[in-house]
N, C-alpha and C. Protein backbone atom coordinates (compact mmCIF):
# COMPACT_ATOMS: atom_id res chain seq x y z
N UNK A 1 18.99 30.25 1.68
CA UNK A 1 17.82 29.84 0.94
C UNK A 1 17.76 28.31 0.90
N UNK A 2 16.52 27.38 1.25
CA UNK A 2 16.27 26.29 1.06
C UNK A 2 16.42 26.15 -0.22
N UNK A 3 16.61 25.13 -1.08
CA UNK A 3 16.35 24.50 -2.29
C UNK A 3 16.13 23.03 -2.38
N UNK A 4 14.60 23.08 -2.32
CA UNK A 4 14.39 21.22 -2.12
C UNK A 4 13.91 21.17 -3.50
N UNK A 5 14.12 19.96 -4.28
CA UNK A 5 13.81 19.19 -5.60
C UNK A 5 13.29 17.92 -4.91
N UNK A 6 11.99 18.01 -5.48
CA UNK A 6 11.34 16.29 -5.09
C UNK A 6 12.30 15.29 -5.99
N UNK A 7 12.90 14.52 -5.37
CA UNK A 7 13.47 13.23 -5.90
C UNK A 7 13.06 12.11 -6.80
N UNK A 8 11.55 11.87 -6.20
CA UNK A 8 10.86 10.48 -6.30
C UNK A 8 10.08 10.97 -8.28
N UNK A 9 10.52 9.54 -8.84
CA UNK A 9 9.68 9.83 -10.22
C UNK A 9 8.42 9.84 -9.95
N UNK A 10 7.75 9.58 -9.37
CA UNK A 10 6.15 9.84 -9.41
C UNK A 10 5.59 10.14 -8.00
N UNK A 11 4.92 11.16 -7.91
CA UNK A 11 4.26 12.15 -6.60
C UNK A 11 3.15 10.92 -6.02
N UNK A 12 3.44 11.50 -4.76
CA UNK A 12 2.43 10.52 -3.81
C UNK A 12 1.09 11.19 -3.87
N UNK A 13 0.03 10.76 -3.99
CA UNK A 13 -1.31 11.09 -3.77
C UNK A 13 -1.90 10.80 -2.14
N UNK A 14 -2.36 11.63 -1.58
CA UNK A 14 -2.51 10.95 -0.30
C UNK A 14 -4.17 10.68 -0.55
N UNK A 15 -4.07 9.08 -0.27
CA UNK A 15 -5.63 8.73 -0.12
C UNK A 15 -6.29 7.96 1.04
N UNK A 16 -7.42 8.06 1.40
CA UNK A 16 -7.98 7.47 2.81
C UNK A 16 -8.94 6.74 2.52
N UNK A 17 -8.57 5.71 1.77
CA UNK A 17 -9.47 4.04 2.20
C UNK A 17 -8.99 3.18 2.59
N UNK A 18 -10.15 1.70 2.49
CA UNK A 18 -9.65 0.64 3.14
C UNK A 18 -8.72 -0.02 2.23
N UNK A 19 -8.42 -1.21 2.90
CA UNK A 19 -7.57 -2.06 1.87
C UNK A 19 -7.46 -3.73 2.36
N UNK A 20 -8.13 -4.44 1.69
CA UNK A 20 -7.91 -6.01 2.17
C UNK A 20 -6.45 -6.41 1.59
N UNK A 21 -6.07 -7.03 2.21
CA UNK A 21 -4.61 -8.06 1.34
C UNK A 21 -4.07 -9.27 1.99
N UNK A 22 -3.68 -10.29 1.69
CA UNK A 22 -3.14 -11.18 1.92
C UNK A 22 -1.70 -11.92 1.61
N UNK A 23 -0.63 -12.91 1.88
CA UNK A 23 0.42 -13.24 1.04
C UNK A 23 -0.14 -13.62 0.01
N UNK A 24 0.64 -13.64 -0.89
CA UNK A 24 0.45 -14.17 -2.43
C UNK A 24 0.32 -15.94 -1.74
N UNK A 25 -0.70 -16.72 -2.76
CA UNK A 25 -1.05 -17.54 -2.38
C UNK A 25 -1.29 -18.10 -1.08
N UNK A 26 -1.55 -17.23 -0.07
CA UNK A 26 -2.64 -17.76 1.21
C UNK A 26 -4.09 -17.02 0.99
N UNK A 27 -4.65 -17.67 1.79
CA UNK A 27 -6.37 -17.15 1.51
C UNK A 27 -6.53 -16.46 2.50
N UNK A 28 -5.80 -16.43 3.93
CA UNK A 28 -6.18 -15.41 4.89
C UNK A 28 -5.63 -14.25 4.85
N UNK A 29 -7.10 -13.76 5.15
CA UNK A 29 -7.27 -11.93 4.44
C UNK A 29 -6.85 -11.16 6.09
N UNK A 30 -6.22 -10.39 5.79
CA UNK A 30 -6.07 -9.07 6.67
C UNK A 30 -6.50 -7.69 5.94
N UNK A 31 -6.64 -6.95 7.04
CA UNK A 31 -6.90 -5.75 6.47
C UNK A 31 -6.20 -3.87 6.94
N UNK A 32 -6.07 -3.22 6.46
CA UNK A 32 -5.77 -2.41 6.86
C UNK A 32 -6.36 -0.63 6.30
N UNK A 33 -5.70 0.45 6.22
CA UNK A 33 -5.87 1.72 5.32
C UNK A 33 -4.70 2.41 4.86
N UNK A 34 -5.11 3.03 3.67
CA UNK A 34 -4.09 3.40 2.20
C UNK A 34 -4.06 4.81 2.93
N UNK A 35 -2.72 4.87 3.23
CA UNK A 35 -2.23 6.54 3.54
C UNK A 35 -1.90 7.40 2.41
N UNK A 36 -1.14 6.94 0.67
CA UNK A 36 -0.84 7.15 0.13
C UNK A 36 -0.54 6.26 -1.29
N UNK A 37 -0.96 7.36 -2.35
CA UNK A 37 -0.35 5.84 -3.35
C UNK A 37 0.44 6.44 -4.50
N UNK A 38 1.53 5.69 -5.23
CA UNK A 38 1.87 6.58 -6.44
C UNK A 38 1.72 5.40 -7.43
N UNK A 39 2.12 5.80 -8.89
CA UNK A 39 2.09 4.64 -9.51
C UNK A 39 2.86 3.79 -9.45
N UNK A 40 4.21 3.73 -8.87
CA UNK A 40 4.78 2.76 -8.42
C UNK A 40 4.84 2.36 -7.30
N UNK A 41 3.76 2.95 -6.23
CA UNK A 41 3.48 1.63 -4.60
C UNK A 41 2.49 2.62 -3.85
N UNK A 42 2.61 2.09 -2.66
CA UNK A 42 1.34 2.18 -1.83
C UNK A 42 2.27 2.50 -0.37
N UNK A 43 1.36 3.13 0.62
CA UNK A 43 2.13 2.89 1.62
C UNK A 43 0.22 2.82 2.12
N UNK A 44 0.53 1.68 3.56
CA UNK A 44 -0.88 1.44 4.10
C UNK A 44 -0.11 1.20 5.53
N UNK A 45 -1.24 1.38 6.44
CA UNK A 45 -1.45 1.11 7.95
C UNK A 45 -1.97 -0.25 8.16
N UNK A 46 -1.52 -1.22 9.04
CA UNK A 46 -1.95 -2.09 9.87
C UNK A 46 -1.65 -2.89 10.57
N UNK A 47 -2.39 -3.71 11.59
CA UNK A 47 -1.86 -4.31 12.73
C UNK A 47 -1.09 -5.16 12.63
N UNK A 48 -0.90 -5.68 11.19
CA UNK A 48 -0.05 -7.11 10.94
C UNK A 48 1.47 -6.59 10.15
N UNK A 49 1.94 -7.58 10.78
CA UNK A 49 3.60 -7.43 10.47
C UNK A 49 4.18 -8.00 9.11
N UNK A 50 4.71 -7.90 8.33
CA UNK A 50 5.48 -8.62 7.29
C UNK A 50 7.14 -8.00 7.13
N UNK A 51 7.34 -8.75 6.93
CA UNK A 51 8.96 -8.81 6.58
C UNK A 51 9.19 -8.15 4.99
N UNK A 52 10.61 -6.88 5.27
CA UNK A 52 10.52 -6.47 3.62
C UNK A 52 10.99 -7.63 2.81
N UNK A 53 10.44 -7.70 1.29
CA UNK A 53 10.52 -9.08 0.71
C UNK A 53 9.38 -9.94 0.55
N UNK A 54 8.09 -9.39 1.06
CA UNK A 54 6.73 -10.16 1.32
C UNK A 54 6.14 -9.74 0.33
N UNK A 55 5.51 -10.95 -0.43
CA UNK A 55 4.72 -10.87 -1.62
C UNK A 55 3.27 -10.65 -1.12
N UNK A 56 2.45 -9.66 -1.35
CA UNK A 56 0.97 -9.89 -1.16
C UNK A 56 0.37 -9.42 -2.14
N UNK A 57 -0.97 -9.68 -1.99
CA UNK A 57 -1.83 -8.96 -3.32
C UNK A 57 -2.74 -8.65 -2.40
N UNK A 58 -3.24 -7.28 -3.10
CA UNK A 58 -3.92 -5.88 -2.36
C UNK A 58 -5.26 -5.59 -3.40
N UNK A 59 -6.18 -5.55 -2.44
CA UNK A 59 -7.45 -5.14 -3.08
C UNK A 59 -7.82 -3.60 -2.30
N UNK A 60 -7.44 -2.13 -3.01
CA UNK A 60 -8.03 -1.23 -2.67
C UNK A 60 -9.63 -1.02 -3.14
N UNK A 61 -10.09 -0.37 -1.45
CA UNK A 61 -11.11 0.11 -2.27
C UNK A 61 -11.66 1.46 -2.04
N UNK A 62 -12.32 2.30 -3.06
CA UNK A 62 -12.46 3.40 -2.44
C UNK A 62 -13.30 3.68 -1.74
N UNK A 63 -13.34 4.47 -1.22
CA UNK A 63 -15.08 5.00 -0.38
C UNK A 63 -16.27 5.56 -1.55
N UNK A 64 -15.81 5.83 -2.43
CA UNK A 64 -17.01 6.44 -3.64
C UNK A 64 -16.81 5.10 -4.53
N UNK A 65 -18.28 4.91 -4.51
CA UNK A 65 -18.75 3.98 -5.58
C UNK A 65 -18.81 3.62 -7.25
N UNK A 66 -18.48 5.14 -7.49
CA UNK A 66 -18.15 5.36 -8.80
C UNK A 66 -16.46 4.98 -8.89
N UNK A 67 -15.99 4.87 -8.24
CA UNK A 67 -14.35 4.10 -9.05
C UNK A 67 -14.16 3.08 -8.41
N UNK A 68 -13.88 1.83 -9.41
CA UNK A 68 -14.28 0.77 -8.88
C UNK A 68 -12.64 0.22 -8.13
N UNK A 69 -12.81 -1.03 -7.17
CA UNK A 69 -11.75 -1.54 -6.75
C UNK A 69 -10.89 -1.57 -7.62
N UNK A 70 -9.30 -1.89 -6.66
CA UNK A 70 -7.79 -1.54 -7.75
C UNK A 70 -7.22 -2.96 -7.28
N UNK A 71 -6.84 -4.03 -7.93
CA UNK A 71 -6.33 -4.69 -7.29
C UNK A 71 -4.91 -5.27 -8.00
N UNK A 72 -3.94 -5.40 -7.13
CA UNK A 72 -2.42 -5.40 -7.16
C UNK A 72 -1.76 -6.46 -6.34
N UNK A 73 -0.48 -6.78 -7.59
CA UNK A 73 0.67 -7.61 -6.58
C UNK A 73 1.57 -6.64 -5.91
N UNK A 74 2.03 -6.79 -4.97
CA UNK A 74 2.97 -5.95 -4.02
C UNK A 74 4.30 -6.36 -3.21
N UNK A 75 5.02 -5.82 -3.15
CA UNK A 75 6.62 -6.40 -2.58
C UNK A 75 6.88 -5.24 -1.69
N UNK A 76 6.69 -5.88 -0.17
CA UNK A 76 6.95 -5.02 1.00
C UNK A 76 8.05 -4.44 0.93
N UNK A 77 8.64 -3.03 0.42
CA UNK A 77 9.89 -2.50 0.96
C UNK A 77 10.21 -2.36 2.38
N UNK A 78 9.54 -1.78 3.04
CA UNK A 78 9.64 -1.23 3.94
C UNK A 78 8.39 -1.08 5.25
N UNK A 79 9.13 -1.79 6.54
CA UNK A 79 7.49 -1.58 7.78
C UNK A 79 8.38 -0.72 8.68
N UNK A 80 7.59 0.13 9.53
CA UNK A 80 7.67 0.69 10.34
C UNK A 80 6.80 0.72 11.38
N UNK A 81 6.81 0.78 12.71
CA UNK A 81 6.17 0.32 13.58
C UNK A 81 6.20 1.85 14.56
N UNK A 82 5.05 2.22 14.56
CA UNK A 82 4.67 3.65 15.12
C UNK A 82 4.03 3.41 16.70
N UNK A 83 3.97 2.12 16.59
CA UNK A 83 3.59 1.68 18.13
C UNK A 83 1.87 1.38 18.50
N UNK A 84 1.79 2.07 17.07
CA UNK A 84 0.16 1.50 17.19
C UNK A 84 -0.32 0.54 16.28
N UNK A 85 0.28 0.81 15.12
CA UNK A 85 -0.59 0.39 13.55
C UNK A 85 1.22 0.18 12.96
N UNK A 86 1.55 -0.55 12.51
CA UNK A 86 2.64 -0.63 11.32
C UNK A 86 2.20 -0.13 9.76
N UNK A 87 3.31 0.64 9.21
CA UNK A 87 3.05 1.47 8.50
C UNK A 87 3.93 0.79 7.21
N UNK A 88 3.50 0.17 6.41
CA UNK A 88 3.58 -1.00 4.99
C UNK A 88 4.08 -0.11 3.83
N UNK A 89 5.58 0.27 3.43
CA UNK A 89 5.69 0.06 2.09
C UNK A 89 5.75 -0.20 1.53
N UNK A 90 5.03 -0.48 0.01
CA UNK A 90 5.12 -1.50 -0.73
C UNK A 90 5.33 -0.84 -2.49
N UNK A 91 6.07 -2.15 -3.11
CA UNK A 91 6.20 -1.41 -4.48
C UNK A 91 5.03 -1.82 -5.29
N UNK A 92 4.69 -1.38 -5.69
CA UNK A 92 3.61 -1.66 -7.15
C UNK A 92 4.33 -3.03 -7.90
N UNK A 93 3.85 -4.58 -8.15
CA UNK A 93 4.79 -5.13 -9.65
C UNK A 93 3.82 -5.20 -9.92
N UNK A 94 2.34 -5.65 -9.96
CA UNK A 94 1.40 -5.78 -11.39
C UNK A 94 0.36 -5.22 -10.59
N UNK A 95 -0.75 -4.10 -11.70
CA UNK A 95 -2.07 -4.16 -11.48
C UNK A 95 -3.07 -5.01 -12.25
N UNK A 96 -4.08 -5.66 -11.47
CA UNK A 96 -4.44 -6.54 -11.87
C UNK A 96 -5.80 -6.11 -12.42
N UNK A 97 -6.45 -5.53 -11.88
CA UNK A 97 -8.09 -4.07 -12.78
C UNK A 97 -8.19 -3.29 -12.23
């Protein structure tokens, strides 16, 4: 008999929008999409690379107009590189609205 127990304190939501972000204090914006989010991080797709340890702040947004943008500081855990798109984990430290 299998017996799996989810580990993680808070369940991933899988969600499919965009997402602008940049380093903390630069103005150039990149962009990418939110595969998943919990309340403590995000994991997103995109073409740009960062090193774990990278401060950025993240403006999600959704595709429905009724919930408005989420925007957050973030600390890259973890990239992975799938050969197409790099795949961004990041922890949640502040939401900002």
């Amino acid at each position: 008999m299998i017996d799996y127990a989810e580990k993680r304190d808070f369940l991933r939501m899988p969600i499919d929008c965009e997402l602008s972000f940049s380093e903390t204090g630069s103005s150039k914006q990149y962009s990418g999409n939110v595969i998943n989010l919990s309340s403590k991080g995000i994991l997103f797709t995109s073409n740009q690379e960062f090193a774990p340890g990278a401060k950025l702040d993240i403006t999600l947004t959704p595709s429905n107009s009724i919930t408005p943008p989420m925007e957050a500081s973030v600390v890259v855990m973890r990239v992975v590189n799938n050969e197409v798109m790099y795949e961004i984990a990041c922890e949640i430290k502040e939401i900002k609205s």
